[in-house]
PDB file of N, CA and C in Angstrom:
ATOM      1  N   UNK A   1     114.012 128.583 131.052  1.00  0.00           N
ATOM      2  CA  UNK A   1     114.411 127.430 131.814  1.00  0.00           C
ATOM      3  C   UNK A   1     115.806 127.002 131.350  1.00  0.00           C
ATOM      4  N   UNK A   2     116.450 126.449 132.287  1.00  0.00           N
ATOM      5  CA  UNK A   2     117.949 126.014 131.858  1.00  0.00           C
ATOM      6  C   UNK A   2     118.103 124.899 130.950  1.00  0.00           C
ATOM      7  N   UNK A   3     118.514 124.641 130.018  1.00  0.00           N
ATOM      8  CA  UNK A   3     118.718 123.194 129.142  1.00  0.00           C
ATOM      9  C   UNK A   3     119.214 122.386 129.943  1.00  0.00           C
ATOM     10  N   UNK A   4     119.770 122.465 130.990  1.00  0.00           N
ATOM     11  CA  UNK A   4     120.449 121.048 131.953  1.00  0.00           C
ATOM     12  C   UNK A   4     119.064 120.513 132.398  1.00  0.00           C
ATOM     13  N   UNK A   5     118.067 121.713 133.049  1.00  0.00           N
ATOM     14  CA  UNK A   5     116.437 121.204 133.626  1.00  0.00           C
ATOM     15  C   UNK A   5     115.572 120.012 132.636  1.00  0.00           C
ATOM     16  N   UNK A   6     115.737 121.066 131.321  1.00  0.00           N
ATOM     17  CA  UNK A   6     115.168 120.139 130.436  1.00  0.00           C
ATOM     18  C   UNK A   6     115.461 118.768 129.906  1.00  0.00           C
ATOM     19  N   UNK A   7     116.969 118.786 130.324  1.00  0.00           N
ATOM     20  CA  UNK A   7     117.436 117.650 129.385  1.00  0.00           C
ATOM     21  C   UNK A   7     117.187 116.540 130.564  1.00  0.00           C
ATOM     22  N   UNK A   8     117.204 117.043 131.944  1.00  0.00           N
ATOM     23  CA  UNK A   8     117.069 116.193 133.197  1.00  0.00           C
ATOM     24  C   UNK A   8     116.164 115.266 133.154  1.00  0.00           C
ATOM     25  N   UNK A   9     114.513 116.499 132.757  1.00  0.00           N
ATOM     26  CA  UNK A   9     113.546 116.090 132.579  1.00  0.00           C
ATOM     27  C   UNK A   9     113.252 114.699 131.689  1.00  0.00           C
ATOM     28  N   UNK A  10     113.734 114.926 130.392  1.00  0.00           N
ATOM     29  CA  UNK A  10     113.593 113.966 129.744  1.00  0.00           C
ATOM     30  C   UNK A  10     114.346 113.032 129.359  1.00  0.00           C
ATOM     31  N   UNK A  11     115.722 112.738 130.117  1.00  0.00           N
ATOM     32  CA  UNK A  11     116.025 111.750 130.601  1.00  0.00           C
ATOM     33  C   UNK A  11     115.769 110.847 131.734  1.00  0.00           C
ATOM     34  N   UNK A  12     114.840 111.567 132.876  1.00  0.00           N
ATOM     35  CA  UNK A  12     114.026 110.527 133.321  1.00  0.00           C
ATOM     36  C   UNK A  12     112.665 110.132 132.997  1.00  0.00           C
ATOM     37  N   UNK A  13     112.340 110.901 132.130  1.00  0.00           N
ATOM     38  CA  UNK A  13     111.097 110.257 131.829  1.00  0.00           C
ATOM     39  C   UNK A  13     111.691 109.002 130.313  1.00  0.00           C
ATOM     40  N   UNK A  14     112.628 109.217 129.963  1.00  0.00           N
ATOM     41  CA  UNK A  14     112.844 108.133 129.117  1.00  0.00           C
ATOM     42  C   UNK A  14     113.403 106.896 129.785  1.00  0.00           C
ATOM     43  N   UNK A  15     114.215 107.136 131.562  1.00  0.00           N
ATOM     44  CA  UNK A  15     113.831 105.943 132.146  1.00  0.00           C
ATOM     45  C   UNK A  15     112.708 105.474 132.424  1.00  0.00           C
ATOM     46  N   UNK A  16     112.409 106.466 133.073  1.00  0.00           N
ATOM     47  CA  UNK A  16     110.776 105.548 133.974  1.00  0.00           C
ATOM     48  C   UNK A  16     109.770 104.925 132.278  1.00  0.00           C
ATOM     49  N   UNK A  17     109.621 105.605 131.089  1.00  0.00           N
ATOM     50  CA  UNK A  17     109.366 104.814 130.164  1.00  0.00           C
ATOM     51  C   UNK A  17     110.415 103.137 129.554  1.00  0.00           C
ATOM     52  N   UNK A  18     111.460 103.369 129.641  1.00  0.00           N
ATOM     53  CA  UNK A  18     112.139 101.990 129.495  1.00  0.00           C
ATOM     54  C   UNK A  18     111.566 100.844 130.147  1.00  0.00           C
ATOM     55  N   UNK A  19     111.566 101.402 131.729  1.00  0.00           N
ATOM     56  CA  UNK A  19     111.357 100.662 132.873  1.00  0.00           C
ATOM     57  C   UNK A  19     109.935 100.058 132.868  1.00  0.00           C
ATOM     58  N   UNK A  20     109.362 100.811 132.922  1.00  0.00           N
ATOM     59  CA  UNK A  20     107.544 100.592 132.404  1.00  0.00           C
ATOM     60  C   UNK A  20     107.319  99.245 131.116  1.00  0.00           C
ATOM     61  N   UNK A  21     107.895  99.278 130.499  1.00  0.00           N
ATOM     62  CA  UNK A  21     108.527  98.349 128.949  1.00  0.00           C
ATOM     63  C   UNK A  21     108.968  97.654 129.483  1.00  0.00           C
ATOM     64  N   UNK A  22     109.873  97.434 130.125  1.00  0.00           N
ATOM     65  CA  UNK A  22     110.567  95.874 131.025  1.00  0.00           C
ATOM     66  C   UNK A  22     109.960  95.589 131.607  1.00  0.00           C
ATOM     67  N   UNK A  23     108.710  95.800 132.308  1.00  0.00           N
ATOM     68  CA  UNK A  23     108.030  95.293 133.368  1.00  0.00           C
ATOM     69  C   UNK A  23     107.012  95.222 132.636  1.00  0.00           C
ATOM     70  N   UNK A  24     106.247  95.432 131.662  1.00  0.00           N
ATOM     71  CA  UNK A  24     105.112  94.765 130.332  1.00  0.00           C
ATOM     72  C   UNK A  24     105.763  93.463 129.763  1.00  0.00           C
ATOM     73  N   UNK A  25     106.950  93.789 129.664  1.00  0.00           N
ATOM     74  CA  UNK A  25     107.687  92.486 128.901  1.00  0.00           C
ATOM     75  C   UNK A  25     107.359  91.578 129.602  1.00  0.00           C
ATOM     76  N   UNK A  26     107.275  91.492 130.890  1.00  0.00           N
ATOM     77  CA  UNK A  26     108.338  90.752 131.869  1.00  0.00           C
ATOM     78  C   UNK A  26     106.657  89.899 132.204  1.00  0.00           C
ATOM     79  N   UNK A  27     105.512  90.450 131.810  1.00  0.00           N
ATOM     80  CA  UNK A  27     104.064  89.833 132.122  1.00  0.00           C
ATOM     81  C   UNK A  27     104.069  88.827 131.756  1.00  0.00           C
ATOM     82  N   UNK A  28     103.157  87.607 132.002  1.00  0.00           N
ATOM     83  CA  UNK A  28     103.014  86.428 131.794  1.00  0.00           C
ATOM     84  C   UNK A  28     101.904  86.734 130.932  1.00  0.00           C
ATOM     85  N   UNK A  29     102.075  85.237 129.993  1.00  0.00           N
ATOM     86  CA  UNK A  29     100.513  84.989 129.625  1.00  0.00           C
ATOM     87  C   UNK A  29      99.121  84.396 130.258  1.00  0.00           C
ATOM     88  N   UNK A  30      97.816  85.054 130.359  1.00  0.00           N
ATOM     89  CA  UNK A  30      97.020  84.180 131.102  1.00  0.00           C
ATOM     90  C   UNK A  30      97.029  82.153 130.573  1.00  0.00           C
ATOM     91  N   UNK A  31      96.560  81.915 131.449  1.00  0.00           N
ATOM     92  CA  UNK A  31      96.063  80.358 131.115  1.00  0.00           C
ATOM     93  C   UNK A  31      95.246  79.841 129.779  1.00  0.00           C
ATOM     94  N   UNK A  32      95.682  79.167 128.728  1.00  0.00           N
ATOM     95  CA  UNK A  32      94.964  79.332 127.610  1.00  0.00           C
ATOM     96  C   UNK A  32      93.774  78.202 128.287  1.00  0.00           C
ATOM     97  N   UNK A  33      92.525  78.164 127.659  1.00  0.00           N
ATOM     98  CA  UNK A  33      91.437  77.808 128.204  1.00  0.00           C
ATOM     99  C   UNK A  33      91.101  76.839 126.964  1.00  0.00           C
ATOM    100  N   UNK A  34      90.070  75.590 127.238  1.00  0.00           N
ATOM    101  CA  UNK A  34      90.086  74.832 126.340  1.00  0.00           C
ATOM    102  C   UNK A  34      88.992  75.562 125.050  1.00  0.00           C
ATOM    103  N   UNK A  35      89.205  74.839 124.197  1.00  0.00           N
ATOM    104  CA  UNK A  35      88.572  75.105 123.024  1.00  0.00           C
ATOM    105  C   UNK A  35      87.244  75.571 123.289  1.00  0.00           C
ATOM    106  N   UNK A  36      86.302  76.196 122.589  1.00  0.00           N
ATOM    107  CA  UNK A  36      85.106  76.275 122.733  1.00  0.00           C
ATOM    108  C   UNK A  36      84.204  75.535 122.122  1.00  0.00           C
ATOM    109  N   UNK A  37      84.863  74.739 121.026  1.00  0.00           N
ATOM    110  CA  UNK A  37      84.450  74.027 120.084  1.00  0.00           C
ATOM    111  C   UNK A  37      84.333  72.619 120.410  1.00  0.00           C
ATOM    112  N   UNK A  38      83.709  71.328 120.518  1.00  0.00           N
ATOM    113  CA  UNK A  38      84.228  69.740 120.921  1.00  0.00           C
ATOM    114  C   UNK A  38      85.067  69.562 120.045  1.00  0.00           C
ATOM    115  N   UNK A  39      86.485  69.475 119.698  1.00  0.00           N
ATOM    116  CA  UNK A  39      87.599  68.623 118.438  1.00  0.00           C
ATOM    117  C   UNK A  39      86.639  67.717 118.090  1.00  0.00           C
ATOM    118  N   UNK A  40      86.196  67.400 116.869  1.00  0.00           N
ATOM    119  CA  UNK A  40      86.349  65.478 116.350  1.00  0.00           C
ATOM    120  C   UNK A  40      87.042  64.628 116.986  1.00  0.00           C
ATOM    121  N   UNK A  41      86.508  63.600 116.792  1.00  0.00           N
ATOM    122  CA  UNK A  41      87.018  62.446 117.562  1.00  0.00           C
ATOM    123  C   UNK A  41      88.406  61.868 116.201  1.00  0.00           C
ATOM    124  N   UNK A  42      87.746  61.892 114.580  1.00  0.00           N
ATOM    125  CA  UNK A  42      88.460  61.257 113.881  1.00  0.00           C
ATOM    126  C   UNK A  42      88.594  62.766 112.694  1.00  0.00           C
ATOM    127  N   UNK A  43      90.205  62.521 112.407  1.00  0.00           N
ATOM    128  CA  UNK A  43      90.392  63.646 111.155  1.00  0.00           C
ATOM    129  C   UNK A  43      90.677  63.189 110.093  1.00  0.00           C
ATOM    130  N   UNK A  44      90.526  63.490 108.833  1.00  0.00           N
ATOM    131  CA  UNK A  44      90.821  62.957 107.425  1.00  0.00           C
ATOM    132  C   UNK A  44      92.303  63.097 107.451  1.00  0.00           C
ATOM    133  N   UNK A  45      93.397  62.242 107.375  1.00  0.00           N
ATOM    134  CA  UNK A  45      94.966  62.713 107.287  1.00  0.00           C
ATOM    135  C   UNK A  45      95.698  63.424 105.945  1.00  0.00           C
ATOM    136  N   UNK A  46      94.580  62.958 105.119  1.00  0.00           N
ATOM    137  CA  UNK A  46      94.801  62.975 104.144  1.00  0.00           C
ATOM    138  C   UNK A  46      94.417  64.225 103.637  1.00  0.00           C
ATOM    139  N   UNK A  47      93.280  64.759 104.461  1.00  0.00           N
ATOM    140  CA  UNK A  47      92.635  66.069 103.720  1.00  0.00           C
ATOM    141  C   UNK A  47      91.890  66.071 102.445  1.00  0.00           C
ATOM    142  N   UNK A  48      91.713  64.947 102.181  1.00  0.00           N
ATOM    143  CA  UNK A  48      90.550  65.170 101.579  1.00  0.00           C
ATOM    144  C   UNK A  48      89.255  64.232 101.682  1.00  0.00           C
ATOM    145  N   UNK A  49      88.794  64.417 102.867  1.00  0.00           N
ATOM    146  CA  UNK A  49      87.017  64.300 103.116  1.00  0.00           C
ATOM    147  C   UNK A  49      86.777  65.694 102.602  1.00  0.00           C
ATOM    148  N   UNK A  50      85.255  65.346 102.065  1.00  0.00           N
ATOM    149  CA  UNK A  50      84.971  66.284 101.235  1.00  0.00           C
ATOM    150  C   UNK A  50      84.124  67.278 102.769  1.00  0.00           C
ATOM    151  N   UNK A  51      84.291  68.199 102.714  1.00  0.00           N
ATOM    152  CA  UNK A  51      83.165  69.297 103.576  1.00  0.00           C
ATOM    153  C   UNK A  51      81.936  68.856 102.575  1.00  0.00           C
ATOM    154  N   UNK A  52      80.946  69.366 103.894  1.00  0.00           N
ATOM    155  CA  UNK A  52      79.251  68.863 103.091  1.00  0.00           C
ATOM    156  C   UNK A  52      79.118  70.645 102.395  1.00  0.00           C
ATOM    157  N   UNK A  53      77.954  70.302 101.494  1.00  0.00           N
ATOM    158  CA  UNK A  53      77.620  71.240 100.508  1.00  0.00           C
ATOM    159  C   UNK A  53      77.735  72.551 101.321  1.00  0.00           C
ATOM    160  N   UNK A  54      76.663  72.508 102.327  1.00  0.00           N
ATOM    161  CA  UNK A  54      76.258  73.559 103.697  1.00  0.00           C
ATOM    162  C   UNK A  54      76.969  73.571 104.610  1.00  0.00           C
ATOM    163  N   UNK A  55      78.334  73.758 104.672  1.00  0.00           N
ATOM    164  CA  UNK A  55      79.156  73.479 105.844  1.00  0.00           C
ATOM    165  C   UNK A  55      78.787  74.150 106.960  1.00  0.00           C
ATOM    166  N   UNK A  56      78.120  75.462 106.998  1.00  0.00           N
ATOM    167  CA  UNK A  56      78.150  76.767 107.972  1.00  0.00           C
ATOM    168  C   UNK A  56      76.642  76.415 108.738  1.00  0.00           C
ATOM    169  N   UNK A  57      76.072  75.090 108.529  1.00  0.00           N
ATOM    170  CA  UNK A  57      74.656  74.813 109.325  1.00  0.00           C
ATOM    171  C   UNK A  57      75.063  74.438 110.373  1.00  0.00           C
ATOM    172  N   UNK A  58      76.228  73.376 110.117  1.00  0.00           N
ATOM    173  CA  UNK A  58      76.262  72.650 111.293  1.00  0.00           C
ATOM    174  C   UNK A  58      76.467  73.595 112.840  1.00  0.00           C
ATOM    175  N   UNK A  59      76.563  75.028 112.393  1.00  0.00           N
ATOM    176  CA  UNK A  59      77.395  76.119 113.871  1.00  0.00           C
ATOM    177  C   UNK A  59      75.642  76.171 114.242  1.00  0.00           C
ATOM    178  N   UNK A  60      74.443  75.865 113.596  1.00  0.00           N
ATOM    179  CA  UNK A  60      73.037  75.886 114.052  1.00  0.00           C
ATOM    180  C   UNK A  60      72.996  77.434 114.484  1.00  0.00           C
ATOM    181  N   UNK A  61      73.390  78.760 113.721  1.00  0.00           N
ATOM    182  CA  UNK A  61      72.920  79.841 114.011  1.00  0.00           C
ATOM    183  C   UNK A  61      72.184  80.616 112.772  1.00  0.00           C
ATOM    184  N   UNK A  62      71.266  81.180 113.438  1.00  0.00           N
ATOM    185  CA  UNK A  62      69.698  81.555 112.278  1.00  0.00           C
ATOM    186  C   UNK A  62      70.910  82.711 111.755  1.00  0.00           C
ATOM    187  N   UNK A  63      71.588  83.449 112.816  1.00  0.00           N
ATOM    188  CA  UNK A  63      72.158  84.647 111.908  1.00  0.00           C
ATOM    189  C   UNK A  63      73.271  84.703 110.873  1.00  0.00           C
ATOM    190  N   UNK A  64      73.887  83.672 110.851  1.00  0.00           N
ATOM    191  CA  UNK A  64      74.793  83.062 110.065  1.00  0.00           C
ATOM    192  C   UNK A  64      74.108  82.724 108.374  1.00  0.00           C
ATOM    193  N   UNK A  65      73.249  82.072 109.025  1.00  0.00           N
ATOM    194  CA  UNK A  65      72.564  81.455 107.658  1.00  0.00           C
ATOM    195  C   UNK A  65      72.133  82.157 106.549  1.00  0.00           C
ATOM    196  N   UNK A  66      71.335  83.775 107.511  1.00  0.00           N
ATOM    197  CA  UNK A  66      70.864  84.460 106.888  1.00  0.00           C
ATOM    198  C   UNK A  66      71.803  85.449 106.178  1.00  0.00           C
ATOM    199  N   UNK A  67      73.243  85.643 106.623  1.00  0.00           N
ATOM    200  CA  UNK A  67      74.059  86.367 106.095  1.00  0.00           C
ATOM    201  C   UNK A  67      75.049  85.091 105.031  1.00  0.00           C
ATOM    202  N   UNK A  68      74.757  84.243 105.014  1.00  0.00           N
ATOM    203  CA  UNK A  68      75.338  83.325 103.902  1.00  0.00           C
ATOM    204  C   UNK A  68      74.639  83.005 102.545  1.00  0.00           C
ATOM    205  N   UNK A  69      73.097  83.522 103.191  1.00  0.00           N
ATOM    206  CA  UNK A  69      72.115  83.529 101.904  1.00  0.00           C
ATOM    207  C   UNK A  69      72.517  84.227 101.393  1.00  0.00           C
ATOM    208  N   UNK A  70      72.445  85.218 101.807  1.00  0.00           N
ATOM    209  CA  UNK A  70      72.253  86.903 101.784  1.00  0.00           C
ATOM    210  C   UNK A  70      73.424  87.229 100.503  1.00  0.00           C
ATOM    211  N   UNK A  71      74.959  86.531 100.771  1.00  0.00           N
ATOM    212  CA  UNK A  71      76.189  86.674 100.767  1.00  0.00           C
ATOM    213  C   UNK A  71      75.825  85.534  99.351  1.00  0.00           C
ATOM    214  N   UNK A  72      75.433  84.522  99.117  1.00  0.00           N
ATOM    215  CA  UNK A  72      75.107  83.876  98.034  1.00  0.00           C
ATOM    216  C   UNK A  72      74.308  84.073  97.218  1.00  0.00           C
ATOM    217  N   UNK A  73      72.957  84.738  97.580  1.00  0.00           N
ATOM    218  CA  UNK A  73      72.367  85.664  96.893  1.00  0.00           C
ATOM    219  C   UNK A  73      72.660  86.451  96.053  1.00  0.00           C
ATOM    220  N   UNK A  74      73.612  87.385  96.363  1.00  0.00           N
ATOM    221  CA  UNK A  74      74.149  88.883  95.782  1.00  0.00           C
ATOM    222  C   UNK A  74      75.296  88.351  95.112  1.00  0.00           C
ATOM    223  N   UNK A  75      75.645  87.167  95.379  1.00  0.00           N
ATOM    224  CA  UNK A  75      77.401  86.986  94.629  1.00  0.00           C
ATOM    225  C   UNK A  75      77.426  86.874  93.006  1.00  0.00           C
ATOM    226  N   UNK A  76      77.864  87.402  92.599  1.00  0.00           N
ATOM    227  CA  UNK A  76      78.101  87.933  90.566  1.00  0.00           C
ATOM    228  C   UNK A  76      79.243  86.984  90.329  1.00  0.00           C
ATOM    229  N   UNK A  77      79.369  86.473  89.400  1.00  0.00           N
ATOM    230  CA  UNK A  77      80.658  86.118  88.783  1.00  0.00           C
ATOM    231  C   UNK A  77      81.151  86.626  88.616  1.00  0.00           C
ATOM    232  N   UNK A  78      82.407  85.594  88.196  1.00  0.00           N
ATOM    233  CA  UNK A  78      83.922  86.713  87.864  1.00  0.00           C
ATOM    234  C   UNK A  78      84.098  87.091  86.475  1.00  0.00           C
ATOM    235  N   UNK A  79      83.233  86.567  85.612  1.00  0.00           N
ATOM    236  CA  UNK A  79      82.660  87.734  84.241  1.00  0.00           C
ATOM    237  C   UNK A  79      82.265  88.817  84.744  1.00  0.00           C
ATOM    238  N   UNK A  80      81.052  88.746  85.522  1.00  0.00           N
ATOM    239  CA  UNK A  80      80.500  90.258  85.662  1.00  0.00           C
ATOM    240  C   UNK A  80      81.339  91.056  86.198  1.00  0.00           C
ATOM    241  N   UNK A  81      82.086  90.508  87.451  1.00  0.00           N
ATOM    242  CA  UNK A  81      82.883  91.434  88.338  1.00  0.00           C
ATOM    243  C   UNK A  81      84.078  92.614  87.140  1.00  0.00           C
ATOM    244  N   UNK A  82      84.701  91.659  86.283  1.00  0.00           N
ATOM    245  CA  UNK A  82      85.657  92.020  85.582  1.00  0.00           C
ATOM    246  C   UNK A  82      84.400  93.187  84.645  1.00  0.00           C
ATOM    247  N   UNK A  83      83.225  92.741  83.882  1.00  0.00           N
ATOM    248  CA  UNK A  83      82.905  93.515  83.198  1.00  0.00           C
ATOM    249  C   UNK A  83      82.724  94.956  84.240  1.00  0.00           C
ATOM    250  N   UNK A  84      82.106  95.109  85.588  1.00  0.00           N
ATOM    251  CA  UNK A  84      82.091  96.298  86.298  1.00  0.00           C
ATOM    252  C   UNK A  84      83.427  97.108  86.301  1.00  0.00           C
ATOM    253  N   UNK A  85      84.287  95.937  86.595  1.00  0.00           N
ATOM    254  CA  UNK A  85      85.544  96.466  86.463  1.00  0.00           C
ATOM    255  C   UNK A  85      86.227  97.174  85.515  1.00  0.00           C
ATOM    256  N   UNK A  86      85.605  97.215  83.837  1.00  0.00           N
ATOM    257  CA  UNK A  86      85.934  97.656  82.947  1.00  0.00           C
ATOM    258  C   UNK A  86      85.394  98.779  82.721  1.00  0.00           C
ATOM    259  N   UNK A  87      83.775  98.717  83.207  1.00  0.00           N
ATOM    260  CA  UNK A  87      83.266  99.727  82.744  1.00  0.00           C
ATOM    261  C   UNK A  87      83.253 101.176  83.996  1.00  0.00           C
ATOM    262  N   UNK A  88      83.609 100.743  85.539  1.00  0.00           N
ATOM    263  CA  UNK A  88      84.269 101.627  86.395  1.00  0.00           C
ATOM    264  C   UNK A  88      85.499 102.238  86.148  1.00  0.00           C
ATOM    265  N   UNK A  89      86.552 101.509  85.179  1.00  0.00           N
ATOM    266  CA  UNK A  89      87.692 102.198  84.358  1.00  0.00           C
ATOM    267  C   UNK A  89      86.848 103.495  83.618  1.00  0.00           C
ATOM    268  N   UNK A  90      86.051 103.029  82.430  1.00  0.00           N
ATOM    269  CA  UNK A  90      85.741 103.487  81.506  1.00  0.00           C
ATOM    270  C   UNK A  90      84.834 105.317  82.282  1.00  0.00           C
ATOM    271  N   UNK A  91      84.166 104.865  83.039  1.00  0.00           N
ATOM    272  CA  UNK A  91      83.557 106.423  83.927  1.00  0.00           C
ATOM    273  C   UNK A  91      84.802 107.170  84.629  1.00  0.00           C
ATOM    274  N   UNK A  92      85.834 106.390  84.617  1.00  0.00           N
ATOM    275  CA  UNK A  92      86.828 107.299  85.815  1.00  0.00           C
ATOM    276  C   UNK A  92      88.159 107.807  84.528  1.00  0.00           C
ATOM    277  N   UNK A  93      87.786 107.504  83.369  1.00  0.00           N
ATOM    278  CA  UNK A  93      88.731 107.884  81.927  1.00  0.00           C
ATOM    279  C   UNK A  93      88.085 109.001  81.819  1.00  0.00           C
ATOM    280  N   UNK A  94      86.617 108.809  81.600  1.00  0.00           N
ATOM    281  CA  UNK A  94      85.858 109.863  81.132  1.00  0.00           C
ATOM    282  C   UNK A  94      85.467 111.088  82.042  1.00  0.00           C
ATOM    283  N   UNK A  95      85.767 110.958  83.222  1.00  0.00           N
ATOM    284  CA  UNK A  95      85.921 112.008  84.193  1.00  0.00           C
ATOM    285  C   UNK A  95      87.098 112.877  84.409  1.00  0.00           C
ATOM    286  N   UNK A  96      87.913 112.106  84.218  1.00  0.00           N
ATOM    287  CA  UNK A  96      89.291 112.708  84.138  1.00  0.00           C
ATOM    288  C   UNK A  96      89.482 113.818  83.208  1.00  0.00           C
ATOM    289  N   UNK A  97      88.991 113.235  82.304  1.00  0.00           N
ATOM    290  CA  UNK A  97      89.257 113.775  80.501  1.00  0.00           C
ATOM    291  C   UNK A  97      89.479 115.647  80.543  1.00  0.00           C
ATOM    292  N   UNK A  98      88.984 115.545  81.299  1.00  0.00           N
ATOM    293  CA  UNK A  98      88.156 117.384  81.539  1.00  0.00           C
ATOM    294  C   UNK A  98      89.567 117.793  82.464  1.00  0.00           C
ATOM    295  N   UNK A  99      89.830 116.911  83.234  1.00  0.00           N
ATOM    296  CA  UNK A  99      90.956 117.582  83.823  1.00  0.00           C
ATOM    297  C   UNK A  99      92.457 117.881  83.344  1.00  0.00           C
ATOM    298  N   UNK A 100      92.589 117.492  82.380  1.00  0.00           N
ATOM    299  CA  UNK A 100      93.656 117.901  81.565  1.00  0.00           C
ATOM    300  C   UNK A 100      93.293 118.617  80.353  1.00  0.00           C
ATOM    301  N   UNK A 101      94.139 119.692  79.804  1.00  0.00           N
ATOM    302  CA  UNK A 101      94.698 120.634  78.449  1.00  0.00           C
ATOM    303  C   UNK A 101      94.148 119.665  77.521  1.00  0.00           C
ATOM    304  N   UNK A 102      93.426 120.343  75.921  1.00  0.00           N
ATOM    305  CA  UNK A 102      93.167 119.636  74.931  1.00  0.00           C
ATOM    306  C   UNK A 102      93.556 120.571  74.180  1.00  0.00           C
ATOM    307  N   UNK A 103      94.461 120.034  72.788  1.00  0.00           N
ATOM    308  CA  UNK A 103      95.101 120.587  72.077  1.00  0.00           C
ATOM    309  C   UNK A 103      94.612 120.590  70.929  1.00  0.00           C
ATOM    310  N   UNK A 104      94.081 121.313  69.941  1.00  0.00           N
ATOM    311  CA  UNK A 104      93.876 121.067  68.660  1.00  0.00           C
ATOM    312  C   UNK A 104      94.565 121.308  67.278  1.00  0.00           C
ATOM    313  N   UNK A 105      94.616 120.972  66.340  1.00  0.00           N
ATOM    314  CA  UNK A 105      95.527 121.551  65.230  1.00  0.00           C
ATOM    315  C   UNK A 105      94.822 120.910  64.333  1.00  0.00           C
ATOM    316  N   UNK A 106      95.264 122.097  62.733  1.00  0.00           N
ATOM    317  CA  UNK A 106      94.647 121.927  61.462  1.00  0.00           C
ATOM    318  C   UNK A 106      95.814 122.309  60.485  1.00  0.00           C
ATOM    319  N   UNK A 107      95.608 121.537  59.667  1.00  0.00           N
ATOM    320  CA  UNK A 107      96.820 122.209  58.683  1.00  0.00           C
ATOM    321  C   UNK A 107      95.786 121.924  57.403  1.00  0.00           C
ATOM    322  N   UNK A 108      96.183 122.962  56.397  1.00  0.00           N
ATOM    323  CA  UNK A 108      95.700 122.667  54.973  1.00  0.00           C
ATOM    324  C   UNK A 108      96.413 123.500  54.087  1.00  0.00           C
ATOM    325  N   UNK A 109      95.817 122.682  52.861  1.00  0.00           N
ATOM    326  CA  UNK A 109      96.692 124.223  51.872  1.00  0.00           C
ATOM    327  C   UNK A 109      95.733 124.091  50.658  1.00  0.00           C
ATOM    328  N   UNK A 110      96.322 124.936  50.026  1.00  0.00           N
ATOM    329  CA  UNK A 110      94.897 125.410  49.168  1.00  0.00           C
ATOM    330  C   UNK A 110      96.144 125.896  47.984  1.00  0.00           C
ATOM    331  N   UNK A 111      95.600 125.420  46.420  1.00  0.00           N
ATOM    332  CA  UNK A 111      96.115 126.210  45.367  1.00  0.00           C
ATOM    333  C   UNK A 111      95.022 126.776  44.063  1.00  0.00           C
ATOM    334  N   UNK A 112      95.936 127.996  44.367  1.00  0.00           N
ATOM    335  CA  UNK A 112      94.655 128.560  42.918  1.00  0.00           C
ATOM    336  C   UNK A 112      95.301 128.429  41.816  1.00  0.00           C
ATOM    337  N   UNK A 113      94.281 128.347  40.658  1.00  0.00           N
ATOM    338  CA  UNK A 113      94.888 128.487  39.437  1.00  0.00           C
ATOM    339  C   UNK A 113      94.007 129.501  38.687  1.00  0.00           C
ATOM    340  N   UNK A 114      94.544 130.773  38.739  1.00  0.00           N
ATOM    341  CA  UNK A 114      94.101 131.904  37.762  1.00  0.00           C
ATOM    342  C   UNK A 114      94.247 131.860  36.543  1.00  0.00           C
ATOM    343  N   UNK A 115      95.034 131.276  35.629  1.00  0.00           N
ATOM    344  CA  UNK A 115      94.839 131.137  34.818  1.00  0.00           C
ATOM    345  C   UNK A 115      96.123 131.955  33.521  1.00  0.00           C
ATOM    346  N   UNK A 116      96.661 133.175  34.599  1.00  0.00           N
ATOM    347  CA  UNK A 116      97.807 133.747  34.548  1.00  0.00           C
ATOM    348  C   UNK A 116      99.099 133.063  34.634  1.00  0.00           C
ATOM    349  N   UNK A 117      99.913 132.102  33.847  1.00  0.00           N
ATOM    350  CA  UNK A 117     101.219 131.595  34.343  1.00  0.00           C
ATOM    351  C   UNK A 117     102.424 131.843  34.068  1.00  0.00           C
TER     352      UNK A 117
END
């Protein structure tokens, strides 16, 4: 095929792609729709009303609840986390170990005394 064909080619397809891009740009946004939520009537300005203990009841969903137990249940401190954390170091040292060269060396010396001097 001739390089003028080719180069034809894909200089219009890099218009009709430009063009395609200006006319995505060029879209509107739909209508934003109101909240799904009711706003409060009154807000703390201050920011600090305290949230209640159970904040995540008030959404009244069973599946929520059960994955917040669930999620409070299983939660470790940040002692333990750090101790996993030390001792997941400590298995991934000791795995390694094998994958590198081990070198050994001995030196000594030794004197006789025959008795001949």
């Amino acid at each position: 095929m001739h390089p003028l064909v080719v180069s034809w080619s894909r200089a219009r397809a890099a218009v009709l792609s430009a063009l395609l891009l200006a006319l995505a740009a060029c879209a509107g946004q739909p209508p934003s729709s109101s909240p799904p939520v009711a706003t409060p009537e009154l807000f703390s300005r201050s920011g600090e009303a305290a949230a209640p203990q159970q904040w995540w009841v008030a959404f009244d969903d069973a599946a929520l609840n059960r994955l917040v137990d669930r999620a409070l249940g299983a939660n470790l401190d940040l002692q333990a986390a750090y101790q996993r954390l030390n001792q997941a170091r400590a298995v991934r040292a000791r795995q390694e170990a094998g994958l590198f060269p081990s070198l050994e060396a001995r030196a000594g010396a030794e004197r006789r005394d025959d008795g001949d001097s």
